[in-house]
N, C-alpha and C. Protein backbone atom coordinates (compact mmCIF):
# COMPACT_ATOMS: atom_id res chain seq x y z
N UNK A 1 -185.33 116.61 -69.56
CA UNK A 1 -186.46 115.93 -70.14
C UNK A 1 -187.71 116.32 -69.35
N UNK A 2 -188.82 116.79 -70.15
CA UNK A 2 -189.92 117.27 -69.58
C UNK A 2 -190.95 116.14 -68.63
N UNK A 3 -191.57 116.50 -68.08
CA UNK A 3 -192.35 114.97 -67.49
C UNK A 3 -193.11 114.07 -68.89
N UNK A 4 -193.73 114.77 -69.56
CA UNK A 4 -194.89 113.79 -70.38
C UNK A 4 -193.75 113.28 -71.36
N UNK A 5 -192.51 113.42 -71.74
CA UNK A 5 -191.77 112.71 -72.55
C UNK A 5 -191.20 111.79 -71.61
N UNK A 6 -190.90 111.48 -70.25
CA UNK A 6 -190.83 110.42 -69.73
C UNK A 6 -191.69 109.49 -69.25
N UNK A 7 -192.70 110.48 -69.27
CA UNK A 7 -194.11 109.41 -69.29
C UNK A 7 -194.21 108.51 -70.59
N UNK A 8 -194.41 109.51 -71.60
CA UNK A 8 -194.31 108.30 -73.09
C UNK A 8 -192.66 107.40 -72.71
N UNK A 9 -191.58 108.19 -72.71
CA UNK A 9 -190.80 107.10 -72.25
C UNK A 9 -190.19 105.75 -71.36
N UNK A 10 -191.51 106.09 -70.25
CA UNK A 10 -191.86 104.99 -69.51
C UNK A 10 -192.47 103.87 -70.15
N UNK A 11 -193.71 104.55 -70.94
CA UNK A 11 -194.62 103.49 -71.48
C UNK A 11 -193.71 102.68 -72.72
N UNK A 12 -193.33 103.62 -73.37
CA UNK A 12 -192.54 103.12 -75.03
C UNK A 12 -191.10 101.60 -73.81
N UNK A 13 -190.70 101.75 -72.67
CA UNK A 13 -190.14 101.14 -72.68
C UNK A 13 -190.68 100.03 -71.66
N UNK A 14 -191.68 100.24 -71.06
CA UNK A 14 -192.78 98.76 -70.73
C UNK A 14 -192.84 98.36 -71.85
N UNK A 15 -193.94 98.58 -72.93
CA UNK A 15 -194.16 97.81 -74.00
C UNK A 15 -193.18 96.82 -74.79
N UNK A 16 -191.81 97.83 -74.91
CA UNK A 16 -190.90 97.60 -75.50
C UNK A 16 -189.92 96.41 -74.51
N UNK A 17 -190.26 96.23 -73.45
CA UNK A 17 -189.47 95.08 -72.46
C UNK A 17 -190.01 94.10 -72.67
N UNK A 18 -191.18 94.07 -72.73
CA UNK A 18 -192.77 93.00 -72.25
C UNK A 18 -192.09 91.90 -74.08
N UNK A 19 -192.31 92.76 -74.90
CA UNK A 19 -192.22 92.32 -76.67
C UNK A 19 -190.73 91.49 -76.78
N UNK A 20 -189.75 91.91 -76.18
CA UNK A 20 -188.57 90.96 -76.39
C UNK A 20 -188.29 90.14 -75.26
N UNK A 21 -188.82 90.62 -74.11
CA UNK A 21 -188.69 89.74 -73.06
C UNK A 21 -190.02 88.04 -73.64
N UNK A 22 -190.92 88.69 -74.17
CA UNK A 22 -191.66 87.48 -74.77
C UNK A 22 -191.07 86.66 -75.53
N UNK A 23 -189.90 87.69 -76.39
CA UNK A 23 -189.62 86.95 -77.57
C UNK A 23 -188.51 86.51 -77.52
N UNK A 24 -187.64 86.75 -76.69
CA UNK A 24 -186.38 85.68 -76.39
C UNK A 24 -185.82 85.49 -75.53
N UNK A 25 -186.94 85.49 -74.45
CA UNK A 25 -186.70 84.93 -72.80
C UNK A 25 -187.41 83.66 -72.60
N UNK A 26 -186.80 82.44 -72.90
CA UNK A 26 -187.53 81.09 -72.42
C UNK A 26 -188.59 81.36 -71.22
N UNK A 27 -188.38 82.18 -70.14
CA UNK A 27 -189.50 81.62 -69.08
C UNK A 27 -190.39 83.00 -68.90
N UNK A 28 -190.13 83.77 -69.64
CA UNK A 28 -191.40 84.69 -69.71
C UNK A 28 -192.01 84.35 -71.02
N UNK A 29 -193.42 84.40 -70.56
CA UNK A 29 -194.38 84.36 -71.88
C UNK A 29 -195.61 84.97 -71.87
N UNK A 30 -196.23 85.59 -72.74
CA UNK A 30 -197.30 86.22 -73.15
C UNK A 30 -198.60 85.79 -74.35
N UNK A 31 -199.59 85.43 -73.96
CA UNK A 31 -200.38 84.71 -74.41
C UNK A 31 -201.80 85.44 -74.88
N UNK A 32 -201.07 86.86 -74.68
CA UNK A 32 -202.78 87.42 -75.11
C UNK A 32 -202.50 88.53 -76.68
N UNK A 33 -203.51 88.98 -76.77
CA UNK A 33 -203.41 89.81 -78.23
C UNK A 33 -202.41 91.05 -78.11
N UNK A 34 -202.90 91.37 -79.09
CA UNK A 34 -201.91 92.83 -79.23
C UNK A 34 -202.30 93.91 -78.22
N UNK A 35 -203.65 94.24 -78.04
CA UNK A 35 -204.54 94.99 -77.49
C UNK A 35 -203.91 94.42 -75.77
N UNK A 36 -204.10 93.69 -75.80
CA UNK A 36 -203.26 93.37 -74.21
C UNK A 36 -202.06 93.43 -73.76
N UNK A 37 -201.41 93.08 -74.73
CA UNK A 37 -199.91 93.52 -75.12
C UNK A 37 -199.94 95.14 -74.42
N UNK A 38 -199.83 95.64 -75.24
CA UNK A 38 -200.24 97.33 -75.51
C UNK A 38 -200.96 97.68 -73.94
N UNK A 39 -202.04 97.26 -73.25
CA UNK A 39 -201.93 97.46 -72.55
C UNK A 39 -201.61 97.41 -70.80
N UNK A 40 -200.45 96.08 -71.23
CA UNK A 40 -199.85 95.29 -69.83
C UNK A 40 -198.60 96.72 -69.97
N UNK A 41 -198.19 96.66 -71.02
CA UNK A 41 -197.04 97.95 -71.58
C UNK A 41 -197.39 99.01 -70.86
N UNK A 42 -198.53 99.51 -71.18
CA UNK A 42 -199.06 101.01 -70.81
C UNK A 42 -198.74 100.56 -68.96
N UNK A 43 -199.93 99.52 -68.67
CA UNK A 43 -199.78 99.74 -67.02
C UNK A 43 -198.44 99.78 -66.32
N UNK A 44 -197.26 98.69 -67.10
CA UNK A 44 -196.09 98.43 -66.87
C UNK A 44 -195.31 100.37 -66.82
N UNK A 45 -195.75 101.14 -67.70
CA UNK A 45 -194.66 102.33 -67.44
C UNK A 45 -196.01 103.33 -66.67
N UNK A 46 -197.10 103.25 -66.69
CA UNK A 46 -197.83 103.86 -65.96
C UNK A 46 -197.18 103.74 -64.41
N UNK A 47 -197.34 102.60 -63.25
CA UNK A 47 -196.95 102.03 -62.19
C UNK A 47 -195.52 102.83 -62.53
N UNK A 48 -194.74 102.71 -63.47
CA UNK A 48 -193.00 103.06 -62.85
C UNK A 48 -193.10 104.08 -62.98
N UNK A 49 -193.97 105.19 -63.91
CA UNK A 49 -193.98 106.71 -63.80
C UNK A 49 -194.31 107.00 -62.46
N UNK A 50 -195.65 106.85 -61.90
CA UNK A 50 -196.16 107.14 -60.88
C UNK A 50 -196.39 106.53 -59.37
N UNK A 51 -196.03 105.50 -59.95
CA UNK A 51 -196.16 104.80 -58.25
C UNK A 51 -194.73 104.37 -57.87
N UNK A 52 -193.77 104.15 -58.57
CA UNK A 52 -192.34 104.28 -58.23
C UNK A 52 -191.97 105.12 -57.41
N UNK A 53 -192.35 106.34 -57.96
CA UNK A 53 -191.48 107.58 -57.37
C UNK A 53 -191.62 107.47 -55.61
N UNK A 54 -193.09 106.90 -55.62
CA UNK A 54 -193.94 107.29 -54.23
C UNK A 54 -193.49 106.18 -53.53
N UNK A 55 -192.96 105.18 -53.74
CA UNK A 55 -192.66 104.03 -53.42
C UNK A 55 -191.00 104.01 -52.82
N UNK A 56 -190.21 105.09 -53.38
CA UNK A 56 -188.96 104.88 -53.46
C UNK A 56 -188.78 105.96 -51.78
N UNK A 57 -189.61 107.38 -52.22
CA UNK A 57 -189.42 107.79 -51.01
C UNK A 57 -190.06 107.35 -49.88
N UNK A 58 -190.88 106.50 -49.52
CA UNK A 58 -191.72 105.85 -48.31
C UNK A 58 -190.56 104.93 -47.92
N UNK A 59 -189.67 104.40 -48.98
CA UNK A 59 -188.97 103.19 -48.39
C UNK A 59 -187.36 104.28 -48.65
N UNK A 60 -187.42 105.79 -48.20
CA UNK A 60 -185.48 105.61 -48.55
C UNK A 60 -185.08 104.85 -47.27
N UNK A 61 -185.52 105.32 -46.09
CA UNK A 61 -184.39 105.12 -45.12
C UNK A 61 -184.03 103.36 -45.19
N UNK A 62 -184.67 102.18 -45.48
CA UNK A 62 -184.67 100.60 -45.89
C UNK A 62 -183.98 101.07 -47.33
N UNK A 63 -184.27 101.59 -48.61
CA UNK A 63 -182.70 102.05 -49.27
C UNK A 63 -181.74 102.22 -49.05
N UNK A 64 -181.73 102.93 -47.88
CA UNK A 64 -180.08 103.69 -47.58
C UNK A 64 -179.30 102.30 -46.66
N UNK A 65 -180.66 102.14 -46.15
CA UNK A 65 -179.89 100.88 -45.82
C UNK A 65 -179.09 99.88 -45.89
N UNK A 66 -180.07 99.20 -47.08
CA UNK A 66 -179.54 98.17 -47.65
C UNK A 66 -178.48 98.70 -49.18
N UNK A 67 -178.18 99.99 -49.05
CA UNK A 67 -177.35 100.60 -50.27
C UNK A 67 -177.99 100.25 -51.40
N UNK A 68 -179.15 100.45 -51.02
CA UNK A 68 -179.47 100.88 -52.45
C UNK A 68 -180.63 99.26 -53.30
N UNK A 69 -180.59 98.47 -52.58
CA UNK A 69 -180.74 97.04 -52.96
C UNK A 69 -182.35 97.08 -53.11
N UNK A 70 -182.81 97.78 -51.88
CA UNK A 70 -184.24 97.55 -51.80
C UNK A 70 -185.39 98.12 -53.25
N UNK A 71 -184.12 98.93 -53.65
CA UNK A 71 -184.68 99.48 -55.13
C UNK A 71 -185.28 98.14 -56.48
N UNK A 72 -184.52 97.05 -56.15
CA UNK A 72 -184.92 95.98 -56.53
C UNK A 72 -186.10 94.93 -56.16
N UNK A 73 -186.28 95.09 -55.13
CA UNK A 73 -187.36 94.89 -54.31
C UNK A 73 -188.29 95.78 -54.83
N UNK A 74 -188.46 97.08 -54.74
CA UNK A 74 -189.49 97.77 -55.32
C UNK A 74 -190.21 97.16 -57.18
N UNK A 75 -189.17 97.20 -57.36
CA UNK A 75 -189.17 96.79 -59.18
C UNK A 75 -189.94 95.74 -59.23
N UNK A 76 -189.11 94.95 -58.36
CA UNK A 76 -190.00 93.49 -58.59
C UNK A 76 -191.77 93.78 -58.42
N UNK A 77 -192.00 94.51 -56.96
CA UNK A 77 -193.43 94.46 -56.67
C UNK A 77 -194.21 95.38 -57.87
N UNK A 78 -193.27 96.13 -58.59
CA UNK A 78 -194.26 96.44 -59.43
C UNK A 78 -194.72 95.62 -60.86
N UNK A 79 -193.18 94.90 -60.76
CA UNK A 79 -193.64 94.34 -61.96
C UNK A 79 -194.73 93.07 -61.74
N UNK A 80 -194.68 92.68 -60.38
CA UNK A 80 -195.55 91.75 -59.74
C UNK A 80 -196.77 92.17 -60.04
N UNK A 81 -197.00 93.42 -59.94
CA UNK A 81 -198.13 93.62 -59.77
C UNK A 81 -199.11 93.72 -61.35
N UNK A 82 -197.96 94.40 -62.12
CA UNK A 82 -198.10 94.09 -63.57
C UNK A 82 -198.84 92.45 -63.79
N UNK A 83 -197.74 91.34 -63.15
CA UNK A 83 -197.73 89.67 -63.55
C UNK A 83 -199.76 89.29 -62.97
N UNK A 84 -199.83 89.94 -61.62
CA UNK A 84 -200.82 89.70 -60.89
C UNK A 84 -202.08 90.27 -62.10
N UNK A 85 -202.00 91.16 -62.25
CA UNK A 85 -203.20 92.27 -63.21
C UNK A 85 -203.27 91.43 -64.70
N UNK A 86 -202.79 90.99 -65.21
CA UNK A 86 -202.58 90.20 -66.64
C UNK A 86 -202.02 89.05 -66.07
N UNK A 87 -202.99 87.92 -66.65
CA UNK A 87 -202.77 86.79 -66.21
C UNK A 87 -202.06 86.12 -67.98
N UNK A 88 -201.94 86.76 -68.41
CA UNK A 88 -201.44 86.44 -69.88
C UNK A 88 -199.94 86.41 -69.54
N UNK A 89 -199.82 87.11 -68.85
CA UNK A 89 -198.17 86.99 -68.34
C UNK A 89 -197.65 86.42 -67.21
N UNK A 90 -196.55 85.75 -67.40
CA UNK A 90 -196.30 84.32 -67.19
C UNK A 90 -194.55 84.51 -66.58
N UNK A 91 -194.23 84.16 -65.58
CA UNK A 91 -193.01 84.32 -65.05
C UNK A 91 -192.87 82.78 -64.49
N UNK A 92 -192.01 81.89 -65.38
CA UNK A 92 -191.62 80.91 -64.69
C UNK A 92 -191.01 80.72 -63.05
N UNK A 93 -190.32 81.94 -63.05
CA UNK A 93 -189.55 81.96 -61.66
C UNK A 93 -189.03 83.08 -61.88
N UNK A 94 -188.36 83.23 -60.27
CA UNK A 94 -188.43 85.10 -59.65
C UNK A 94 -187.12 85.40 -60.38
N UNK A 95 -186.32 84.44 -60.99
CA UNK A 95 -185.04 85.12 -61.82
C UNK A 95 -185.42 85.19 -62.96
N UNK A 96 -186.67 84.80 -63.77
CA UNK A 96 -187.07 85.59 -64.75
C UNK A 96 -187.19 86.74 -64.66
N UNK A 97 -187.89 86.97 -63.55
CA UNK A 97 -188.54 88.60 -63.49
C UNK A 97 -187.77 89.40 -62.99
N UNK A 98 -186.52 89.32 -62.33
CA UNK A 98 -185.22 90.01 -62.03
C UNK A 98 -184.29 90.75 -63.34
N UNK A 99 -184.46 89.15 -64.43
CA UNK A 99 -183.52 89.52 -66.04
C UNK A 99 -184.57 90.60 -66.47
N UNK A 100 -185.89 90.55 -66.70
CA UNK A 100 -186.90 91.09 -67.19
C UNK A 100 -186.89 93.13 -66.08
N UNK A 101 -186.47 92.90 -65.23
CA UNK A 101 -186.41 94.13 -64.42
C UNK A 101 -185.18 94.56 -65.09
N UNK A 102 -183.55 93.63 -65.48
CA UNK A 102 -182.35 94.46 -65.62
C UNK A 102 -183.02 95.12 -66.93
N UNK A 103 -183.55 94.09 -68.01
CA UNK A 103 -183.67 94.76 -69.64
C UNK A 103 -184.51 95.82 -69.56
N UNK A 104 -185.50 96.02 -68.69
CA UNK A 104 -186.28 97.03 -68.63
C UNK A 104 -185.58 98.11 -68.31
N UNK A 105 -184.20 98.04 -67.13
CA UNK A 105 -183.89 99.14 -66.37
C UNK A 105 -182.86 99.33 -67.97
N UNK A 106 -182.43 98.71 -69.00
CA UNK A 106 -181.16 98.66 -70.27
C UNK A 106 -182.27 99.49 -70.94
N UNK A 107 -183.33 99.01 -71.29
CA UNK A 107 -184.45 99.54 -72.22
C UNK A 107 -185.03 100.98 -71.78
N UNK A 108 -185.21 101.50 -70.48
CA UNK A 108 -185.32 102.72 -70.32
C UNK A 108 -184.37 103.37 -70.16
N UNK A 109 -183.17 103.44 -69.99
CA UNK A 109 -181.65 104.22 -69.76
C UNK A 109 -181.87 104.43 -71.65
N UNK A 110 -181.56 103.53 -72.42
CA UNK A 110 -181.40 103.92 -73.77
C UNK A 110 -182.17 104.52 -73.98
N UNK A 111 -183.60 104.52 -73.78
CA UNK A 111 -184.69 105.48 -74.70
C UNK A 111 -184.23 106.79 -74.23
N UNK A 112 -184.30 107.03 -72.39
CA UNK A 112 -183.93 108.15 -72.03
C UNK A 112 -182.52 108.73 -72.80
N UNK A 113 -181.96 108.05 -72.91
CA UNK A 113 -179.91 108.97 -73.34
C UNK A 113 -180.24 109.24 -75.29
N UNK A 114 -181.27 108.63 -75.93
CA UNK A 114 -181.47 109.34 -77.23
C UNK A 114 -182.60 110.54 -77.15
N UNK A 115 -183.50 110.59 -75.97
CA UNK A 115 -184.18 111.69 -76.04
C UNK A 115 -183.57 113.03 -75.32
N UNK A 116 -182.22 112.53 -74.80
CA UNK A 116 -181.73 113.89 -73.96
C UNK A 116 -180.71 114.31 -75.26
């Protein structure tokens, strides 16, 4: 897979987490238009295209450490940072945003395994 098709496939699967995680996750909620929608989505796979990567190698040797765990830790701060930037989005508590990290990590594995 080329980079800019995982770039759109980053974004297609922010957007696409943010829309069902709104819509049938009791403690996440989203309160703003479409236009915000669209672009909490965009920043949501923007951050995991590009600031992931940079994030994962600054922290391997705390990866290797913890086998692998701290990778969750990363997720979270980005999606934090997503929650922080749009105040339209709404995380009752940190095991919302953990379920909301697995469907995202379900939601980008699938987009990726139909575009390969």
């Amino acid at each position: 897979m080329d980079k800019m098709t995982k770039f759109i496939t980053q974004i297609a699967a922010g957007i696409a987490t943010l829309k069902i995680a709104h819509l049938y996750i009791s403690g996440i909620s989203f309160t703003g238009g479409w236009e915000t929608f669209v672009l909490a989505g965009f920043t949501l796979g923007f951050l995991n295209f590009f600031i992931k990567p940079i994030l994962k190698i600054i922290t391997l040797p705390l990866r290797i450490l913890t086998l692998g765990f701290f990778s969750l830790i990363i997720n979270i701060v980005i999606v934090y940072f997503v929650d922080l930037a749009f105040y339209e989005l709404q995380f009752e508590r940190l095991s919302f945003m953990v379920v909301f990290i697995v469907l995202l990590w379900l939601i980008n594995l699938t987009l990726s395994s139909f575009l390969n």
